[in-house]
PDB file of N, CA and C in Angstrom:
ATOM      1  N   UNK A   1      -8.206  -8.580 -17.110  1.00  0.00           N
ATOM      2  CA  UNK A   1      -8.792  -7.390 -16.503  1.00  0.00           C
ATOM      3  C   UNK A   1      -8.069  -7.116 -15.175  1.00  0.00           C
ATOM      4  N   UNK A   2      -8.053  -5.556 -15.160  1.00  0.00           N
ATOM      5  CA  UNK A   2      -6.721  -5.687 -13.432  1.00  0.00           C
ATOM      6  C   UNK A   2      -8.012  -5.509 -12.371  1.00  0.00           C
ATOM      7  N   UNK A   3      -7.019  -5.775 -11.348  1.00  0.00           N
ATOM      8  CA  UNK A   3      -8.335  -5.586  -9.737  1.00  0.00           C
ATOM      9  C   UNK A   3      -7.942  -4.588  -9.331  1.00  0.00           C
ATOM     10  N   UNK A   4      -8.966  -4.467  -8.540  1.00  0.00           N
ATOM     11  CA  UNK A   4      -9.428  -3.409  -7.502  1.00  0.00           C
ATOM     12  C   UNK A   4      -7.936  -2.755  -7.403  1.00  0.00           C
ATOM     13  N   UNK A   5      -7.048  -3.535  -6.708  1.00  0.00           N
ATOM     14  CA  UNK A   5      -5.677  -3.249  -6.082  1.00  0.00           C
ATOM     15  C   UNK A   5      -5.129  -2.407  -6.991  1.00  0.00           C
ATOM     16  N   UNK A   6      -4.787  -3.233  -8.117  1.00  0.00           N
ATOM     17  CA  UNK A   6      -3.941  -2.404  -9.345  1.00  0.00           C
ATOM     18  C   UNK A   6      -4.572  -1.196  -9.703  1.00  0.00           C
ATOM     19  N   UNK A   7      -5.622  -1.246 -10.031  1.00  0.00           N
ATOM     20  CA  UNK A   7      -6.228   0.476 -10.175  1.00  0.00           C
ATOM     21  C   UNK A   7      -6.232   1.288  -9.811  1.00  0.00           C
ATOM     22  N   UNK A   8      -6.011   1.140  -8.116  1.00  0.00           N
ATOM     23  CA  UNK A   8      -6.055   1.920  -7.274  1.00  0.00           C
ATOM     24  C   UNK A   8      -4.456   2.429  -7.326  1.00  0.00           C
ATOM     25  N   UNK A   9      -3.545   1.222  -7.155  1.00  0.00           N
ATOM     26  CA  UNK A   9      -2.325   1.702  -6.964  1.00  0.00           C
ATOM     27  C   UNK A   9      -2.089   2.386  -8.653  1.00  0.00           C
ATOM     28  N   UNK A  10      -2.323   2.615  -9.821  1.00  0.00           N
ATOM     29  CA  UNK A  10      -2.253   3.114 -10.397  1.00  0.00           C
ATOM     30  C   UNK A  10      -2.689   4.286 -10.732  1.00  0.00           C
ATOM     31  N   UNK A  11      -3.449   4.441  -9.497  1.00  0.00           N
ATOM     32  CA  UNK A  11      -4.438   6.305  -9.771  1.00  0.00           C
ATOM     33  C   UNK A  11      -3.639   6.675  -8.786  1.00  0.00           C
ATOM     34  N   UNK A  12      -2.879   5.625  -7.371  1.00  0.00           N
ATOM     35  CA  UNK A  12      -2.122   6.334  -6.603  1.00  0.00           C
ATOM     36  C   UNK A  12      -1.156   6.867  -7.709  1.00  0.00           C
ATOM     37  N   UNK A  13      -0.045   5.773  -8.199  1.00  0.00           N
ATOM     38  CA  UNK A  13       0.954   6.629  -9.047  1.00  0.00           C
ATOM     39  C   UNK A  13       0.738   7.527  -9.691  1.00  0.00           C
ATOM     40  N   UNK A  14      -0.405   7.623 -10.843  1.00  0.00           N
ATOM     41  CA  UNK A  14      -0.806   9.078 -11.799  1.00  0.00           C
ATOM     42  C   UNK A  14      -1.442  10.301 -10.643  1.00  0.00           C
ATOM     43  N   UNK A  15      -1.869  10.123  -9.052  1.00  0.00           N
ATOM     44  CA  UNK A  15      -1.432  11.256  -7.973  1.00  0.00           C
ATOM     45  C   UNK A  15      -0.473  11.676  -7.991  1.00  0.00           C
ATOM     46  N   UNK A  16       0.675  10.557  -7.671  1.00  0.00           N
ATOM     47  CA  UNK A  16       2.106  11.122  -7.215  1.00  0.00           C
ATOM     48  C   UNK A  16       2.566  11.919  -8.569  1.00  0.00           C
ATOM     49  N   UNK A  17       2.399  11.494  -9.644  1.00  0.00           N
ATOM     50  CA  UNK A  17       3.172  12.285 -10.567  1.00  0.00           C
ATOM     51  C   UNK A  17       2.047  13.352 -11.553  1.00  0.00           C
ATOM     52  N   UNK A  18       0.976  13.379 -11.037  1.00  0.00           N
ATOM     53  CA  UNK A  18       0.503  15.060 -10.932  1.00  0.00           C
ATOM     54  C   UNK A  18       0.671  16.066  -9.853  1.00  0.00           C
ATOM     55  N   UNK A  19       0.675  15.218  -8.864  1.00  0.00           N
ATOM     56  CA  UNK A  19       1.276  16.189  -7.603  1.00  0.00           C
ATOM     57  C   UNK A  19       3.217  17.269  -8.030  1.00  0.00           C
ATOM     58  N   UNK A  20       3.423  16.341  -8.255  1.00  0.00           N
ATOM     59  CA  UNK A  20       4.908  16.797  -8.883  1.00  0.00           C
ATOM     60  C   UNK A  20       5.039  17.551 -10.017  1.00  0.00           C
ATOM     61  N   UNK A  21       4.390  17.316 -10.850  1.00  0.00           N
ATOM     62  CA  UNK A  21       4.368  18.102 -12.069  1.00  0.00           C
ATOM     63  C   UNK A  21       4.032  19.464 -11.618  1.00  0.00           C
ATOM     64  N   UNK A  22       2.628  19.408 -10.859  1.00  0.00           N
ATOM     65  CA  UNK A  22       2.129  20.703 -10.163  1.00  0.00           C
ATOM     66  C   UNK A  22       2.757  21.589  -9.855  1.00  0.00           C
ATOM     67  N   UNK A  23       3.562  20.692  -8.472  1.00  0.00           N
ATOM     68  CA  UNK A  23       4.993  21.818  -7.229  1.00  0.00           C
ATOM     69  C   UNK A  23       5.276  22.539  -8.542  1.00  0.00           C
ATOM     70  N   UNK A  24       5.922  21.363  -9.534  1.00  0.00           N
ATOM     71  CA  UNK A  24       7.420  22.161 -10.038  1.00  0.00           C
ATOM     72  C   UNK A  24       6.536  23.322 -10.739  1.00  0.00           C
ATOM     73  N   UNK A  25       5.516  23.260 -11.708  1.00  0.00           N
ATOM     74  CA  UNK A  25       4.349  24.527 -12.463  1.00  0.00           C
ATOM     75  C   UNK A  25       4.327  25.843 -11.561  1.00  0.00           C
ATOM     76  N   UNK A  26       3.958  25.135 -10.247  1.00  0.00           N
ATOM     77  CA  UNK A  26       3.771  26.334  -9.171  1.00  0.00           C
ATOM     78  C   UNK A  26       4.965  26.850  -9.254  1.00  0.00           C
ATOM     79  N   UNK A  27       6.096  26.480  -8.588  1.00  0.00           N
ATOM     80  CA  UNK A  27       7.575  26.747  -8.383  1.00  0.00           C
ATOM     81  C   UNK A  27       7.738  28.000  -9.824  1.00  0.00           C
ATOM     82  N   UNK A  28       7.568  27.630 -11.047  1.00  0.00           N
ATOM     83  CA  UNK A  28       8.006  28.271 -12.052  1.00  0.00           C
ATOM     84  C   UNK A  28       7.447  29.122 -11.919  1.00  0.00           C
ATOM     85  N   UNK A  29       5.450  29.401 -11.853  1.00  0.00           N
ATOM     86  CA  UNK A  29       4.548  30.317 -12.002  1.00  0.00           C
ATOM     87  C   UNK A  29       4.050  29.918 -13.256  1.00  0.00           C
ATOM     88  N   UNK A  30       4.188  28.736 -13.201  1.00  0.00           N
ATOM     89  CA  UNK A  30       2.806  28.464 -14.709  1.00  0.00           C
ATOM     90  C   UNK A  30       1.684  27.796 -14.544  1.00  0.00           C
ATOM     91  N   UNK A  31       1.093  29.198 -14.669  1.00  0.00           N
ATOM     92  CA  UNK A  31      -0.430  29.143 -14.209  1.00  0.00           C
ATOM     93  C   UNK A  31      -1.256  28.503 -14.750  1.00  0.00           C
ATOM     94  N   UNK A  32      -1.244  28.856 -16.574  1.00  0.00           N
ATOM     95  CA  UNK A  32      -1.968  27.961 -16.719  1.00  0.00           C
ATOM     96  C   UNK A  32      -1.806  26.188 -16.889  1.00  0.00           C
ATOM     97  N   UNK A  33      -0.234  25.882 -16.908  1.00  0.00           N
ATOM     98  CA  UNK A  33       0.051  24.606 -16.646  1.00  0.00           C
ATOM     99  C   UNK A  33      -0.555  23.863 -15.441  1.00  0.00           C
ATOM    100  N   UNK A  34      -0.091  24.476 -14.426  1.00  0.00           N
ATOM    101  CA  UNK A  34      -0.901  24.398 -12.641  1.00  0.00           C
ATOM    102  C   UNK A  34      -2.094  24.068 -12.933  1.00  0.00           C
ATOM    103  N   UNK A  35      -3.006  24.973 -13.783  1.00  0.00           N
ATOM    104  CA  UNK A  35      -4.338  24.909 -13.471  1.00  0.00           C
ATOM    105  C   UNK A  35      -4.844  23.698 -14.339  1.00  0.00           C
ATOM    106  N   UNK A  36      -4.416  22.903 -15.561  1.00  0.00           N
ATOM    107  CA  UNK A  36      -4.567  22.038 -16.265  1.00  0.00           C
ATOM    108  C   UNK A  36      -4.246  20.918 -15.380  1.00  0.00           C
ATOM    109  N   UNK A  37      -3.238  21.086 -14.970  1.00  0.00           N
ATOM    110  CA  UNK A  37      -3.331  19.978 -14.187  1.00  0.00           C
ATOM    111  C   UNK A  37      -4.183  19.306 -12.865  1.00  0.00           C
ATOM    112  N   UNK A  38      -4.397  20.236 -12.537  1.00  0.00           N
ATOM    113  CA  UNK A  38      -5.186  20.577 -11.270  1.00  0.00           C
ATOM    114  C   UNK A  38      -6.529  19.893 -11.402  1.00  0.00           C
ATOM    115  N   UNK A  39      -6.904  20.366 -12.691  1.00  0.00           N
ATOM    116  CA  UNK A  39      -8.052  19.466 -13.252  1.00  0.00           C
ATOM    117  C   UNK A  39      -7.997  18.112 -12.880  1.00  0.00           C
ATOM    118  N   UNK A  40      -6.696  17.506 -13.461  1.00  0.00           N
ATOM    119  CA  UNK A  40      -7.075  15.822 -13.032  1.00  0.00           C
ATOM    120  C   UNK A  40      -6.283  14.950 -12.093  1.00  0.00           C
ATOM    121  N   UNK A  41      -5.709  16.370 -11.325  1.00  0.00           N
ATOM    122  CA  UNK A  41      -5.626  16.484  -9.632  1.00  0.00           C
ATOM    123  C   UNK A  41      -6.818  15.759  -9.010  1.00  0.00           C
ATOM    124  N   UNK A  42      -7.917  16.855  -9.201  1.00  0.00           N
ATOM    125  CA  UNK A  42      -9.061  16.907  -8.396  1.00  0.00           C
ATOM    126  C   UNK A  42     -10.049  15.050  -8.749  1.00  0.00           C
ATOM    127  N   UNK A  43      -9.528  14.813 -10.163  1.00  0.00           N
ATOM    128  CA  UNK A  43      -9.957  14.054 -10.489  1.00  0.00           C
ATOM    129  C   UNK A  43      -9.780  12.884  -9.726  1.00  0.00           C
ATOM    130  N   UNK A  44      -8.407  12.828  -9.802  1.00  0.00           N
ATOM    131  CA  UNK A  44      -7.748  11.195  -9.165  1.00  0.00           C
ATOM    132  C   UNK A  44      -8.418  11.657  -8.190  1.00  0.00           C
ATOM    133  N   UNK A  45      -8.590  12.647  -7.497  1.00  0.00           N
ATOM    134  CA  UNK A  45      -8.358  12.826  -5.198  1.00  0.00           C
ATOM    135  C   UNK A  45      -9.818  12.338  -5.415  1.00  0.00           C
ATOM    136  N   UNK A  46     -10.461  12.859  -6.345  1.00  0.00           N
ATOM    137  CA  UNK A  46     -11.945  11.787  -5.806  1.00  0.00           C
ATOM    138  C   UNK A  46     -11.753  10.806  -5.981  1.00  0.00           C
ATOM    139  N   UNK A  47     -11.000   9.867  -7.189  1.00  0.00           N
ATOM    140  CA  UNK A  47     -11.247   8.569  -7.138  1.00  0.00           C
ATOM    141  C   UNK A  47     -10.789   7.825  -5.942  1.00  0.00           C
ATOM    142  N   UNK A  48      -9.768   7.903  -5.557  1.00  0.00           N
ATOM    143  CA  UNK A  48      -9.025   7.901  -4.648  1.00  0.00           C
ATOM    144  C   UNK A  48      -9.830   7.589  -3.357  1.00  0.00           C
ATOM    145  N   UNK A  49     -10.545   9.088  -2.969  1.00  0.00           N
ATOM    146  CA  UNK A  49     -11.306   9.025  -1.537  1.00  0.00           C
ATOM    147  C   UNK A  49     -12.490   8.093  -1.971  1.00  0.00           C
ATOM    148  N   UNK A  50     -13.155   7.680  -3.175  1.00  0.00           N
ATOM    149  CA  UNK A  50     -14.366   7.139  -3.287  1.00  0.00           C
ATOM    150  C   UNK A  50     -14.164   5.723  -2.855  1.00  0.00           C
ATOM    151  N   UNK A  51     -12.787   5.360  -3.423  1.00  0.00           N
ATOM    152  CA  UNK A  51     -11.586   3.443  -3.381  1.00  0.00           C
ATOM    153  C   UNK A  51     -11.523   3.623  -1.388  1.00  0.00           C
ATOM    154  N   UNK A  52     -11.438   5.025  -1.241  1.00  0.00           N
ATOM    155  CA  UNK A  52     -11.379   4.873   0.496  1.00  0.00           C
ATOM    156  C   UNK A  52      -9.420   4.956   0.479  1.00  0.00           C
ATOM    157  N   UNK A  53      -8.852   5.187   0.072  1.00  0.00           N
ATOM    158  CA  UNK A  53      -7.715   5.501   0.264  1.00  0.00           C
ATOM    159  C   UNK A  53      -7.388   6.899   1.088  1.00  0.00           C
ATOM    160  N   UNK A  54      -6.653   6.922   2.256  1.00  0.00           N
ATOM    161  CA  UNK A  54      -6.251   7.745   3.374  1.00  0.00           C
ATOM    162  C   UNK A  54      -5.567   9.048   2.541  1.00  0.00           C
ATOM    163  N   UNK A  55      -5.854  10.160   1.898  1.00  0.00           N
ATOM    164  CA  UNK A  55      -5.031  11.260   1.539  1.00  0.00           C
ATOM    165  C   UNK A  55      -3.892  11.906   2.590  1.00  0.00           C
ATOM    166  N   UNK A  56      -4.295  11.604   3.468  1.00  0.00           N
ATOM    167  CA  UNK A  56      -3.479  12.154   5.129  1.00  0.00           C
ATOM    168  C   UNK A  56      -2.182  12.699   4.398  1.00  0.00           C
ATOM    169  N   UNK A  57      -1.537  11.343   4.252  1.00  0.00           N
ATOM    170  CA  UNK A  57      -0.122  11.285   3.620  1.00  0.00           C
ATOM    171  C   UNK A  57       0.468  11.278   2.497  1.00  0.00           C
ATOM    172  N   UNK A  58      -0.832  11.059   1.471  1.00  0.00           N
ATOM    173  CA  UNK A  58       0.018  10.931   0.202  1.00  0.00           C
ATOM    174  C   UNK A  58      -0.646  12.390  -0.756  1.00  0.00           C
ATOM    175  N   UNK A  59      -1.554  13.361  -0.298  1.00  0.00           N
ATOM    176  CA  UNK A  59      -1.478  14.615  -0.664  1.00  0.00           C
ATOM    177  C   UNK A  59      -0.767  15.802  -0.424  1.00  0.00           C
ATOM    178  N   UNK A  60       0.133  16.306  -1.108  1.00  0.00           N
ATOM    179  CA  UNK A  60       0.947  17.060  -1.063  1.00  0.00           C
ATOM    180  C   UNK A  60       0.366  18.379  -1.271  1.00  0.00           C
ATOM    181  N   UNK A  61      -0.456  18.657  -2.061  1.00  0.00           N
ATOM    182  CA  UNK A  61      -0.910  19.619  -2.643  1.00  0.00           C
ATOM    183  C   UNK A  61      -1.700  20.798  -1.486  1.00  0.00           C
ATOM    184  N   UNK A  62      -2.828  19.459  -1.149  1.00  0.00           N
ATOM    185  CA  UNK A  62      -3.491  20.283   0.459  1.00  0.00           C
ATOM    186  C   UNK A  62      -4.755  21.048  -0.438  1.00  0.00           C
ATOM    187  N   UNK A  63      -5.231  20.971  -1.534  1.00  0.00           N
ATOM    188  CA  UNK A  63      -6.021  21.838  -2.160  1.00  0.00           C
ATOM    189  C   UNK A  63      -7.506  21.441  -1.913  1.00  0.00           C
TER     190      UNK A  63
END
């Protein structure tokens, strides 16, 4: 079973690479790609703030 640590750093990574997927959606204008994703954007950023992890720096998005 993984800990605390690993989970966390693994909802960090699936952040970083919805954050990115996002830019580039936005960048193109695909909206509804953006907005699918966005969904489990919002998802991780709660898990995230609930683990107590600092968004300061590692949200790009700002949403």
């Amino acid at each position: 079973m993984p800990s605390g640590i690993e989970v966390t750093k693994q909802a960090i990574d699936d952040f970083a690479k919805i954050q990115r997927h996002m830019l580039i959606a936005k960048e193109e204008g695909a909206t509804k790609t953006y907005a699918s994703l966005k969904d489990e954007y919002l998802s991780l950023k709660a898990i995230l703030q609930v683990s107590g992890v600092n968004m300061t720096d590692i949200d790009k998005i700002k949403e």
